[in-house]
Protein backbone atom coordinates (compact mmCIF):
# COMPACT_ATOMS: atom_id res chain seq x y z
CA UNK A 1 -50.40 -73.85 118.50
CA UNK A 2 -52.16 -70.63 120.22
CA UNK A 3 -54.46 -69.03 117.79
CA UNK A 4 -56.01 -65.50 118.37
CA UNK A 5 -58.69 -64.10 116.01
CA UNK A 6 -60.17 -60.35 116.51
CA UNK A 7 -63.78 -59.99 115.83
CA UNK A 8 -65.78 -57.05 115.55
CA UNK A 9 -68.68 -58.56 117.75
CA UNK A 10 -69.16 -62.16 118.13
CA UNK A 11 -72.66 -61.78 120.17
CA UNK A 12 -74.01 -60.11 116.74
CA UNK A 13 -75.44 -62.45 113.39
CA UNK A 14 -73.47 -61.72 110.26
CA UNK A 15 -71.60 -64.56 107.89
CA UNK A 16 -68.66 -63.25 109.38
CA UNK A 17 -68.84 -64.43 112.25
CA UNK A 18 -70.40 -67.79 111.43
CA UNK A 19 -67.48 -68.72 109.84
CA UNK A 20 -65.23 -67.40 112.42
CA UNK A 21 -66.99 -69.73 114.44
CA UNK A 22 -66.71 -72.51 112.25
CA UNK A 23 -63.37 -72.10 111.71
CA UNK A 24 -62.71 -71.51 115.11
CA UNK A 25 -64.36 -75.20 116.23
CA UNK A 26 -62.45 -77.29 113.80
CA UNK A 27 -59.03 -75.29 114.97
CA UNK A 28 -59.80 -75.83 118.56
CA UNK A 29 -60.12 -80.03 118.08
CA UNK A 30 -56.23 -79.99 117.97
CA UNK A 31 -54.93 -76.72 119.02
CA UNK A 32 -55.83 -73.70 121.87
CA UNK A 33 -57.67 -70.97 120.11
CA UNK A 34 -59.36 -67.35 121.47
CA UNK A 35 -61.77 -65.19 119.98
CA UNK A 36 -61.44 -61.46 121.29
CA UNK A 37 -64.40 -59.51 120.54
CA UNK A 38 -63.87 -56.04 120.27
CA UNK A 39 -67.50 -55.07 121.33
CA UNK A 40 -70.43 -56.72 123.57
CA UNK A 41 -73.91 -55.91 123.42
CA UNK A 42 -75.57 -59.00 125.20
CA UNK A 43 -74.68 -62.10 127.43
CA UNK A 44 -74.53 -64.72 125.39
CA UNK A 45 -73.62 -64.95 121.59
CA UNK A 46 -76.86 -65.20 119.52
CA UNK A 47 -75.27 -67.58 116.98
CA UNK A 48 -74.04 -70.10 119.46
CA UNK A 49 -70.22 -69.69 120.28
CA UNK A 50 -68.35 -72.58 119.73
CA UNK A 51 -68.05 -74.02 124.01
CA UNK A 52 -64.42 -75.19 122.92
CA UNK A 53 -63.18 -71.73 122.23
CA UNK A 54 -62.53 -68.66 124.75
CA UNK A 55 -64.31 -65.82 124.00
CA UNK A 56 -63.22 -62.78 125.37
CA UNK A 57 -64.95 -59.23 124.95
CA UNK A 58 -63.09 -55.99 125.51
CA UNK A 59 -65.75 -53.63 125.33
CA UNK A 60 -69.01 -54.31 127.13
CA UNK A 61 -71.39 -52.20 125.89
CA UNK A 62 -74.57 -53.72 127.71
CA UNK A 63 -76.97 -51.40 129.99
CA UNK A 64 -75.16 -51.64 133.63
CA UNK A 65 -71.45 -52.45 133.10
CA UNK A 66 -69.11 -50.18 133.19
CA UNK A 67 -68.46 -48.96 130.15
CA UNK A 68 -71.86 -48.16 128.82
CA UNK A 69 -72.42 -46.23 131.82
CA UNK A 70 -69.31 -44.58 132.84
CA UNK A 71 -68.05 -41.24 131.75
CA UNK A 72 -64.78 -42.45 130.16
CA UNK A 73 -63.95 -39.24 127.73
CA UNK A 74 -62.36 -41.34 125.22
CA UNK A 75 -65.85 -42.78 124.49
CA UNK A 76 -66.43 -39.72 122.63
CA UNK A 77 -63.20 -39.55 121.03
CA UNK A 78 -62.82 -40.83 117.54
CA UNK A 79 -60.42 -43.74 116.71
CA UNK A 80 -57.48 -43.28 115.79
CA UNK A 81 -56.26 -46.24 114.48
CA UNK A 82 -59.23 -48.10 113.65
CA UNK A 83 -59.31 -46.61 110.03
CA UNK A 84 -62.07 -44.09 108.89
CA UNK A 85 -62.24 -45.53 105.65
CA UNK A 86 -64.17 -49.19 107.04
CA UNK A 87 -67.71 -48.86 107.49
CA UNK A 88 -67.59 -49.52 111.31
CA UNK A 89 -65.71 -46.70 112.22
CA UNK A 90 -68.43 -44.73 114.23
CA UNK A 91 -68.31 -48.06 116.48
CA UNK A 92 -64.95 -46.96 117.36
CA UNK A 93 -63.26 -45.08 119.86
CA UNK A 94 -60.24 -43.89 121.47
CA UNK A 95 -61.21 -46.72 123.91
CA UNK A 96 -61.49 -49.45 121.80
CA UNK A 97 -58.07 -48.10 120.24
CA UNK A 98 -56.68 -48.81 123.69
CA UNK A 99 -58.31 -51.78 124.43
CA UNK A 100 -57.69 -53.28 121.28
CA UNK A 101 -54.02 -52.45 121.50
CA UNK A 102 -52.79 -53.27 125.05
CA UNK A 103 -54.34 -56.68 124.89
CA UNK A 104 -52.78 -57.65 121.73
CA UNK A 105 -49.52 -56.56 122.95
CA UNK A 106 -49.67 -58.47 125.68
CA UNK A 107 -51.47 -61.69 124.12
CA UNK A 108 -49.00 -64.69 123.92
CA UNK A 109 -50.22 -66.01 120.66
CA UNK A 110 -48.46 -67.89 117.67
CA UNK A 111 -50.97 -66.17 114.92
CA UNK A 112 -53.25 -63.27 115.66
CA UNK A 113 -55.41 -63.25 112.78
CA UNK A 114 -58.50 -60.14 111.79
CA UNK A 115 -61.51 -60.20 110.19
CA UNK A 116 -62.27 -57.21 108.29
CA UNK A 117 -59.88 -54.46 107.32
CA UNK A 118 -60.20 -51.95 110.29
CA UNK A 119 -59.10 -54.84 112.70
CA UNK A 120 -56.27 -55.84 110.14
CA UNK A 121 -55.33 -52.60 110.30
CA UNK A 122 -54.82 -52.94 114.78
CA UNK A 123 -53.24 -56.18 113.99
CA UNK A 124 -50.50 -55.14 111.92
CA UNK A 125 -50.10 -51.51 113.76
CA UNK A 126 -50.61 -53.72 117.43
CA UNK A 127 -49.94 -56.85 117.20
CA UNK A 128 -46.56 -58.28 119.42
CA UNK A 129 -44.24 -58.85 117.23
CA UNK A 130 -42.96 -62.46 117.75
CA UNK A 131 -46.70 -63.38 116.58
CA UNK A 132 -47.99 -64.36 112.63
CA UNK A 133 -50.42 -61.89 111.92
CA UNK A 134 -53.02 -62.78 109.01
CA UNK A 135 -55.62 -60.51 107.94
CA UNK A 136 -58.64 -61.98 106.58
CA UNK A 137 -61.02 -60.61 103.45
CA UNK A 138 -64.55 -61.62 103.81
CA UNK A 139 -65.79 -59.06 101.05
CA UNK A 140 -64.14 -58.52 98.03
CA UNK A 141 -61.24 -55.65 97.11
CA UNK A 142 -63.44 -53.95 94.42
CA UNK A 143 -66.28 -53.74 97.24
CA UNK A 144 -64.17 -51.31 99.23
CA UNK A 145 -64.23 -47.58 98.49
CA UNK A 146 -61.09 -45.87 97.29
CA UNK A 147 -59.66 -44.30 100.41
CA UNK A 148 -59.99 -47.90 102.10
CA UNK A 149 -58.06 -49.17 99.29
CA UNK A 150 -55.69 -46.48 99.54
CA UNK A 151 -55.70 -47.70 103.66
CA UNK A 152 -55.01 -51.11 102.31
CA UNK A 153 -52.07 -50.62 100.33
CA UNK A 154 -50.29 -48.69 103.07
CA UNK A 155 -51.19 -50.71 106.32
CA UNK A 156 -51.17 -54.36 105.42
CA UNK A 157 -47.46 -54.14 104.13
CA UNK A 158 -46.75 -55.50 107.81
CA UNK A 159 -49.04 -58.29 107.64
CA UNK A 160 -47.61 -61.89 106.80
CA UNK A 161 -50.58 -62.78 105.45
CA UNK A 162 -54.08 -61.97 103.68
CA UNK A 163 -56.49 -64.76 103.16
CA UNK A 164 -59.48 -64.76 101.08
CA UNK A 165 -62.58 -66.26 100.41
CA UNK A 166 -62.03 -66.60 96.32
CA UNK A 167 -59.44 -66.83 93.83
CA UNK A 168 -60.86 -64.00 92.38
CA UNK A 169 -60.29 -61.62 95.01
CA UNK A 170 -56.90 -63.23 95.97
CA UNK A 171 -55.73 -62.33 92.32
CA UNK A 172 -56.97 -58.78 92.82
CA UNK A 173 -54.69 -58.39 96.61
CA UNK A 174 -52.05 -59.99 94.24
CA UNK A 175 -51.78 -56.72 91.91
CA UNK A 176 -51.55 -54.28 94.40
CA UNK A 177 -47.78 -55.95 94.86
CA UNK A 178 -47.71 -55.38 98.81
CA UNK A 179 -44.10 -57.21 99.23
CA UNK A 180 -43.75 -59.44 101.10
CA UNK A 181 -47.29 -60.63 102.20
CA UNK A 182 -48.19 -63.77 101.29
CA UNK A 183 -52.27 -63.84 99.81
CA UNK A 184 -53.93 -67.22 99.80
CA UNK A 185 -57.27 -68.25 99.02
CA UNK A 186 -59.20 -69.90 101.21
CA UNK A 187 -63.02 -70.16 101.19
CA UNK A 188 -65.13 -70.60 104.14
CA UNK A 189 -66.59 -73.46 105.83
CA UNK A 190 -69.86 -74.78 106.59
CA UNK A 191 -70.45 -78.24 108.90
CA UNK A 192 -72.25 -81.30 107.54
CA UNK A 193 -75.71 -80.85 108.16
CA UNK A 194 -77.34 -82.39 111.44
CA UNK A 195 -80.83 -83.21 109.20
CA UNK A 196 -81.70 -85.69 106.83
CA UNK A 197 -81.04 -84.41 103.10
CA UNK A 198 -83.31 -83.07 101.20
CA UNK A 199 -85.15 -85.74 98.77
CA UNK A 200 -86.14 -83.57 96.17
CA UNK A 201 -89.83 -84.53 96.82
CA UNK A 202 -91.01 -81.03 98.24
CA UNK A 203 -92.42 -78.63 96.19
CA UNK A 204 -90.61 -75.70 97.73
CA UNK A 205 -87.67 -73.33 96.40
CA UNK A 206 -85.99 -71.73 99.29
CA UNK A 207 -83.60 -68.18 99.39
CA UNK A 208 -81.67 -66.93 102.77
CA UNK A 209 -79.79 -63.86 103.48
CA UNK A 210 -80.19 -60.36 104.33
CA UNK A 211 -82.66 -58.37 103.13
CA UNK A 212 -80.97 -56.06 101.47
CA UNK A 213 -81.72 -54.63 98.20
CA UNK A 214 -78.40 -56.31 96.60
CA UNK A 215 -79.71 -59.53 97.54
CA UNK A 216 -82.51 -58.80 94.31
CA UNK A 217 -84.83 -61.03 96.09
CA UNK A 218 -87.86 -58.92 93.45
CA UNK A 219 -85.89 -60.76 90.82
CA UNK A 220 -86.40 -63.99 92.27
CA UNK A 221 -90.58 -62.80 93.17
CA UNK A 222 -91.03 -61.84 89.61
CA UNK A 223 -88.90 -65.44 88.60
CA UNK A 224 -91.19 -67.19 90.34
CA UNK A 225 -94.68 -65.95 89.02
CA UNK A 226 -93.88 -67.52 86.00
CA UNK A 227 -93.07 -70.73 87.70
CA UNK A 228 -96.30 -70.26 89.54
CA UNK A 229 -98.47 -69.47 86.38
CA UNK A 230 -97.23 -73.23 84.98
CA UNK A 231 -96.72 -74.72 88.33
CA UNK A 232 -99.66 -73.69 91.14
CA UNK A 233 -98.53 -76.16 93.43
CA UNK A 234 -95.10 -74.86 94.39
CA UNK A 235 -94.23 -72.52 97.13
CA UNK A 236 -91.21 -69.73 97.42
CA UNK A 237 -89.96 -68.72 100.86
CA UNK A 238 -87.06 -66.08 101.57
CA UNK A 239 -86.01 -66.31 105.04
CA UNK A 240 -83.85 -63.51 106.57
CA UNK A 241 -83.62 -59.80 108.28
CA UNK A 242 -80.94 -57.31 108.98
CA UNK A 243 -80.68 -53.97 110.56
CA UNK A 244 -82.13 -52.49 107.68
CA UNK A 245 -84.77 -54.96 106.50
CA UNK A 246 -88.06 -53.05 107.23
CA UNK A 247 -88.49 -50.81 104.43
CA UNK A 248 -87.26 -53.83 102.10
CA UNK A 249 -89.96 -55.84 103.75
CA UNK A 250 -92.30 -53.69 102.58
CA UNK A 251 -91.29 -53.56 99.19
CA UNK A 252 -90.72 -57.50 98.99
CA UNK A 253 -94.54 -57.58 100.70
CA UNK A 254 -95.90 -55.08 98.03
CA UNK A 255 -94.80 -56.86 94.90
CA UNK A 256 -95.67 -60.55 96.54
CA UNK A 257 -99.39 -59.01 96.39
CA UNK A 258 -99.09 -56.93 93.49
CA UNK A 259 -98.10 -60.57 91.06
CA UNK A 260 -100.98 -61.67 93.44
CA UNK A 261 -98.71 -64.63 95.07
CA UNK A 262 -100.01 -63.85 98.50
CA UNK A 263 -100.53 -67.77 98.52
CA UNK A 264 -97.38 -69.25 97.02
CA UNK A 265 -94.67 -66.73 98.16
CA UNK A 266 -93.72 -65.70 101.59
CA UNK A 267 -91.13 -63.67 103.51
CA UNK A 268 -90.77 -65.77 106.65
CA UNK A 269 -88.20 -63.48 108.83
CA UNK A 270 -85.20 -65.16 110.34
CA UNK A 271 -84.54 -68.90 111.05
CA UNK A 272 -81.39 -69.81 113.27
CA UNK A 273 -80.78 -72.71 112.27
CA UNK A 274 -81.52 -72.51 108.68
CA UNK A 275 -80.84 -77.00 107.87
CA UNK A 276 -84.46 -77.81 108.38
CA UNK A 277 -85.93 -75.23 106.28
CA UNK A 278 -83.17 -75.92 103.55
CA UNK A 279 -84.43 -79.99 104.08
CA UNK A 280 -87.90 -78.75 103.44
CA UNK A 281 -87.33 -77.96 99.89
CA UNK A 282 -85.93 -79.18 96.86
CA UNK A 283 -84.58 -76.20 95.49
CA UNK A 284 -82.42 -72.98 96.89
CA UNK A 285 -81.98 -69.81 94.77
CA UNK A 286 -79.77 -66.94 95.00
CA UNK A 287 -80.13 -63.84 93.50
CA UNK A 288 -77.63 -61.37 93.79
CA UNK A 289 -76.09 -58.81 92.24
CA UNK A 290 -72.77 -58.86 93.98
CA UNK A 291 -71.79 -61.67 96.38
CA UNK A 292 -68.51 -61.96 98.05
CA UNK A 293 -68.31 -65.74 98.72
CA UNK A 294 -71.70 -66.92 99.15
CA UNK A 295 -72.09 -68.69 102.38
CA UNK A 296 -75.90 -69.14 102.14
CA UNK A 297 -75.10 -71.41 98.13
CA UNK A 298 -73.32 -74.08 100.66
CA UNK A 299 -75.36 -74.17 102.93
CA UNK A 300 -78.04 -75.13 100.82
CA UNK A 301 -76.18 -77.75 98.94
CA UNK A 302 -75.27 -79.51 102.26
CA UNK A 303 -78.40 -79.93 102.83
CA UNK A 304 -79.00 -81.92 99.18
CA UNK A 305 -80.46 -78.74 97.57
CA UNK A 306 -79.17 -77.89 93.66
CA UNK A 307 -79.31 -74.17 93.67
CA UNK A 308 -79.79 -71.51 90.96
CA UNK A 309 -77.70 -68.54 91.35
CA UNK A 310 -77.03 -65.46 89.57
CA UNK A 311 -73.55 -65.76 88.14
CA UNK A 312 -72.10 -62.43 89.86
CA UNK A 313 -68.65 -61.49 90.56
CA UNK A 314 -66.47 -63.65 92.76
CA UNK A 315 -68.37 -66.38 94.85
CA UNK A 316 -71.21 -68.41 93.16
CA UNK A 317 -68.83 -69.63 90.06
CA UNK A 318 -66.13 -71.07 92.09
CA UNK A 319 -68.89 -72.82 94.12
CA UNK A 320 -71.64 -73.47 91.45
CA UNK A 321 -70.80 -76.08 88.76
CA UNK A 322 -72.92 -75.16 86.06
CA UNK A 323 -75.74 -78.32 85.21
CA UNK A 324 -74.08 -80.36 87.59
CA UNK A 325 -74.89 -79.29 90.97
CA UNK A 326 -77.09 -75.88 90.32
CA UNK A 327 -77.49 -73.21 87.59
CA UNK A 328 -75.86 -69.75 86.91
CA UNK A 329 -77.81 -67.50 85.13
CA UNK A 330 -76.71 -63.89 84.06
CA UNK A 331 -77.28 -61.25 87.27
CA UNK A 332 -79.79 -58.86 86.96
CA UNK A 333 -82.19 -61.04 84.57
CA UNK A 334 -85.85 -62.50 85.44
CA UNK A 335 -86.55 -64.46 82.47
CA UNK A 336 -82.98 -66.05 82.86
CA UNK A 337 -84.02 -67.33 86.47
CA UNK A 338 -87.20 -68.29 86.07
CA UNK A 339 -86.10 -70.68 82.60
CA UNK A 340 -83.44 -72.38 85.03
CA UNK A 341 -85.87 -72.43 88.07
CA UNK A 342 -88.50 -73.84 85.42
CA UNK A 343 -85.86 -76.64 84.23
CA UNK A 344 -85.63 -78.22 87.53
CA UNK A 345 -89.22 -78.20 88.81
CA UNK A 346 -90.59 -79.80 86.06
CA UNK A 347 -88.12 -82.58 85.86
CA UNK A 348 -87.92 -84.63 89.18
CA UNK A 349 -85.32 -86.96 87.97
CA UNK A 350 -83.01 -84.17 87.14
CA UNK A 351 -83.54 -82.24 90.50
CA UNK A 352 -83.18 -85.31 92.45
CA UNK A 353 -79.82 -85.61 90.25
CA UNK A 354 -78.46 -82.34 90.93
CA UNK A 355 -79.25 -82.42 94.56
CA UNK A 356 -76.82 -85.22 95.19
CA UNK A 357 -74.19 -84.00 93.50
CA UNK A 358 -74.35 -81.23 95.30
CA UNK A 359 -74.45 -82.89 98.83
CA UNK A 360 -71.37 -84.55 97.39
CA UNK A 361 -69.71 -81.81 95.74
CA UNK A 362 -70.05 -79.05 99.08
CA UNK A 363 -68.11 -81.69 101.15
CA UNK A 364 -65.05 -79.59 100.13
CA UNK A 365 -65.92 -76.82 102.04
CA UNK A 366 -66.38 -79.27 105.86
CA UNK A 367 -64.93 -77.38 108.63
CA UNK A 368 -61.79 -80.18 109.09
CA UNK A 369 -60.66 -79.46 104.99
CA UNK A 370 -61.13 -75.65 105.35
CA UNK A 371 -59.07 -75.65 109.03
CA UNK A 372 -56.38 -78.15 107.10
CA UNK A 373 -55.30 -75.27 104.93
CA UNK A 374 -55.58 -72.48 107.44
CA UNK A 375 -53.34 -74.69 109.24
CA UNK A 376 -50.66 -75.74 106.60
CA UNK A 377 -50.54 -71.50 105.97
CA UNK A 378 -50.19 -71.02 109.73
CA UNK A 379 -47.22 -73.55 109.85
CA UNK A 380 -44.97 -72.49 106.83
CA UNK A 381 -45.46 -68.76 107.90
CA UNK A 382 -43.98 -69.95 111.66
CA UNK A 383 -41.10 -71.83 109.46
CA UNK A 384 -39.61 -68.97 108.23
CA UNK A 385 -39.09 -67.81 111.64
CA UNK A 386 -37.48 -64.29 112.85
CA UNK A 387 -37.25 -61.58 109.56
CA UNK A 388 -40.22 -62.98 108.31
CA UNK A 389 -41.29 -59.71 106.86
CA UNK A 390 -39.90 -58.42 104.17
CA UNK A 391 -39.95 -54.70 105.26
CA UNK A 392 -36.20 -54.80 107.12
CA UNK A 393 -35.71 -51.83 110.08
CA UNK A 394 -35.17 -49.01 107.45
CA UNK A 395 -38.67 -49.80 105.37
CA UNK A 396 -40.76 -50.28 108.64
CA UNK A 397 -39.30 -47.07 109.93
CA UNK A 398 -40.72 -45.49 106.84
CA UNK A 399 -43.76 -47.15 106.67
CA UNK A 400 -44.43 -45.85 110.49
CA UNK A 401 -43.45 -42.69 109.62
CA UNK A 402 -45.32 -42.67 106.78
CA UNK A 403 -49.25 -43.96 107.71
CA UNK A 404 -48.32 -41.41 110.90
CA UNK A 405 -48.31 -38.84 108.40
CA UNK A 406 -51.77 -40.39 107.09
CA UNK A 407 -52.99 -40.70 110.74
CA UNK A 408 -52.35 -36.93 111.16
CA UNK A 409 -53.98 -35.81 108.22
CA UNK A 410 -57.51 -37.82 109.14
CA UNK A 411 -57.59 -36.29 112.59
CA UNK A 412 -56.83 -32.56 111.03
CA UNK A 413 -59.64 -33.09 108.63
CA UNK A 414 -62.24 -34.38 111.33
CA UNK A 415 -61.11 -31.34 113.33
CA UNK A 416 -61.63 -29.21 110.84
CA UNK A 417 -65.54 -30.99 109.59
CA UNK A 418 -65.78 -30.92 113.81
CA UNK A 419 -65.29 -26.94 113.62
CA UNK A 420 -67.36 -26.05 110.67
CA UNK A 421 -70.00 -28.10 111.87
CA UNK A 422 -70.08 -25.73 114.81
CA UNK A 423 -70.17 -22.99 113.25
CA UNK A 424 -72.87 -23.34 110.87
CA UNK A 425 -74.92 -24.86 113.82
CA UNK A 426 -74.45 -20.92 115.70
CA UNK A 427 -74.87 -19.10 112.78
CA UNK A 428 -78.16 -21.09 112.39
C-alpha cells in the first residue's frame, strides 16, 4: 500500500508531527509511505525524520533557494483554498495553493491522509480521486472557532474519513452528521522507551510541554510548595519552550522566587529526547486546562512514571486510570494537585506500584498497535471500492458549487478589509 500524509512542516517541533512521525515509521515496516511537507525552513528535520520514509517539501522557505528569494507574486497573494478560518492561514499563499494542489493531483497514492483542518480541506478539494482521503483531528472540535466549524461541516463532506485522537472528540464529528464519512478514533502513538524505567527511587516530579499559559504550569509551582514545605528533599522540573514562551518564562521564573523555591523548582528549557529526564524521576504531572490527547501523559508512563493530571476535557481520562496508573484531579485546582502529588511522594511502595502499571498499561499506545488500526481503516475504506462516497454526481456538483460560493465571499471580504485598510492608512 502507498501512503501519503500532508504536513504543515515536518522540519518544525510540535506533537503533531511527532506522531506523524511515529506513525509514519511503524507504516513504513510493511508498506511505502511519503510525507509531503507543505513548508521548509531548514535542512534537516529537528525532530529526527523517520530514514524509512520520503520526505518531500514543496515550499522551501530557507535564505538562498528559490522561493524565499524570488519575486513570485503569488507569494503575496492570500490562499485561496487553504481556509481562513485555521490558524495557519497567514503561512499560506496562492503558491502553496498551487503547490499543494498539482502535486496531489498527480501523486499515485492509495490514501492521502492531512493533519490539521486547512490541509484536510486541500485534500478533499485536491486530492486525485481514485485515492482514500482521511483527514486527521489532532485538537479537539470544540477547540476550533465557529467559522472553522462552519468550514468543517461544508468541506469534509468529501472526505472518506476523519480520525481522531479520543472518543470524545470522535462523538462530537459524529453529531455534525457529515454523510457519508466514516469518524474513527484513534489515539496516537509513542515507541517503547530506549532507557531503563524509572525505579521510583528519585526524588523528582517531572512536567513537559509548551509553555503556554493553558499548560497552568503556576498551578503545578504553587502544588508543589506545599509538597516542598513537608518534603525539602524533592525537586520539580518543567521542561519545554514554544514560539511564545518568553514572557511565560518570566512569569513561571517570578512565582518560582516569589514561593521562594529557587532551590527545588526549575524551568529547564527544551530536552529532545525527553526518556532520560522522564527516567530521572519518579513522578510526571500535567496540568492543564484543556488538552486534546495528551502526548506528553504517555510518554511519561513509558518511561515507568505514574502521573497526576488534571482531569480536563478529552485526553487525560481515556489515558489516566484513576489510582491505578496516575491521578486525576479537578482542572484549575492547587490544593487538589498538591493532595494527589502529596499521596505518592510520601508512600514509596505505592509510587513504585503505580509506576509499573503504568509502563504496562501505555503499551497500548506502541507504534505497531496504533499503525494496526490505521491500517485495518485504510483497508475496509479501499474495499468498498469505486462510489465510495456517499455524495453521488448531483450532491458533489452542489457541494462545489456551493463552498465556491463560500470561497467567493472570503476573498470579497479580504478585498474589502484590504481597501479600508488603505484608506484609513491615507487619510492618516
Amino acid at each position: 500500500m502507498r501512503i501519503s500524509f500532508l504536513l504543515h512542516n515536518a522540519y518544525g517541533i510540535g506533537g503533531t508531527i511527532r506522531s506523524t512521525f511515529n506513525l509514519a515509521a511503524a507504516l513504513a515496516e510493511h508498506h511505502e509511505v511519503e510525507i509531503i511537507s507543505v513548508l521548509r525552513h531548514r535542512k534537516v528535520p529537528a525532530m529526527g525524520a523517520p530514514p524509512t520514509v520520503r520526505l518531500t517539501p514543496l515550499v522551501d522557505l530557507r535564505p538562498g533557494s528559490a522561493d524565499h528569494d524570488g519575486d513570485d507574486p503569488r507569494h503575496a497573494q492570500p490562499a485561496r483554498v487553504f481556509p481562513r478560518a485555521d490558524g495557519r492561514h497567514k503561512q499560506y499563499s496562492r503558491l502553496t495553493d498551487e503547490r499543494i494542489g498539482r502535486y496531489l493531483s498527480g501523486l499515485d497514492a492509495h490514501v492521502i491522509v492531512g493533519t490539521r483542518p486547512g490541509l484536510n480541506v486541500h485534500i478533499a478539494r485536491q486530492a486525485h480521486r481514485a485515492a482514500i482521503r482521511v483527514g486527521q483531528e489532532h485538537l479537539t472540535l470544540s477547540g476550533h472557532g465557529l467559522r472553522m466549524r462552519h468550514e468543517i461541516r461544508h468541506r469534509y463532506q468529501l472526505l472518506d474519513a476523519l480520525t481522531t485522537v479520543t472518543e470524545a472528540d470522535a462523538h462530537a464529528y459524529r453529531q455534525l452528521g457529515l454523510p457519508g464519512m466514516r469518524v474513527e478514533a484513534i489515539p496516537n502513538s509513542v515507541p517503547a522507551a530506549r532507557v531503563e524505567p524509572a525505579d521510583g527511587a528519585g526524588k523528582v516530579i517531572v512536567a513537559a510541554g509548551r509553555l503556554t499559559s493553558v499548560k497552568r504550569y503556576d498551578l503545578l509551582i504553587r502544588a508543589f510548595s506545599e509538597v516542598v514545605a513537608l518534603h525539602p528533599d524533592w525537586q520539580l522540573r518543567i521542561f519545554g519552550g514554544g514560539e511564545a514562551a518568553g514572557n511565560e518564562k518570566d512569569n513561571l521564573s517570578a512565582l518560582i522566587g516569589e514561593l521562594g523555591l529557587g532551590r527545588n523548582a526549575r524551568l529547564m528549557g527544551r530536552a529532545h529526547p525527553m526518556e532520560a529526564e522522564w527516567a530521572r524521576g519518579s513522578i510526571a504531572a500535567s496540568t492543564s486546562d484543556h488538552e486534546s490527547f495528551g502526548m506528553t501523559i504517555v510518554e511519561a508512563m513509558r518511561c515507568g512514571l505514574p502521573v497526576v493530571s488534571t482531569d480536563c476535557p478529552a485526553g487525560p481520562r481515556e489515558i489516566i486510570e484513576d489510582r491505578v496508573d496516575g491521578r486525576l484531579v479537578r482542572p484549575g485546582d492547587a490544593g487538589a494537585i498538591a493532595a494527589a502529588l502529596l499521596e505518592l511522594v510520601g508512600n514509596d511502595e505505592l509510587r513504585q506500584r503505580m509506576g509499573e502499571a503504568a509502563l504496562e498499561n501505555s503499551a497500548r499506545f506502541d507504534p505497531a498497535r496504533i499503525a494496526e488500526r490505521h491500517l485495518a481503516l485504510y483497508q475496509d475504506l479501499l474495499r468498498r471500492g469505486p462510489g465510495r462516497r456517499s455524495l453521488g454526481p448531483a450532491r458533489d456538483i452542489a457541494h462545489r458549487a456551493r463552498t465556491s460560493t463560500i470561497d467567493t465571499a472570503h476573498t470579497l471580504r479580504s478585498t474589502a478589509r484590504d481597501v479600508l485598510k488603505k484608506c484609513r492608512a491615507s487619510a492618516e
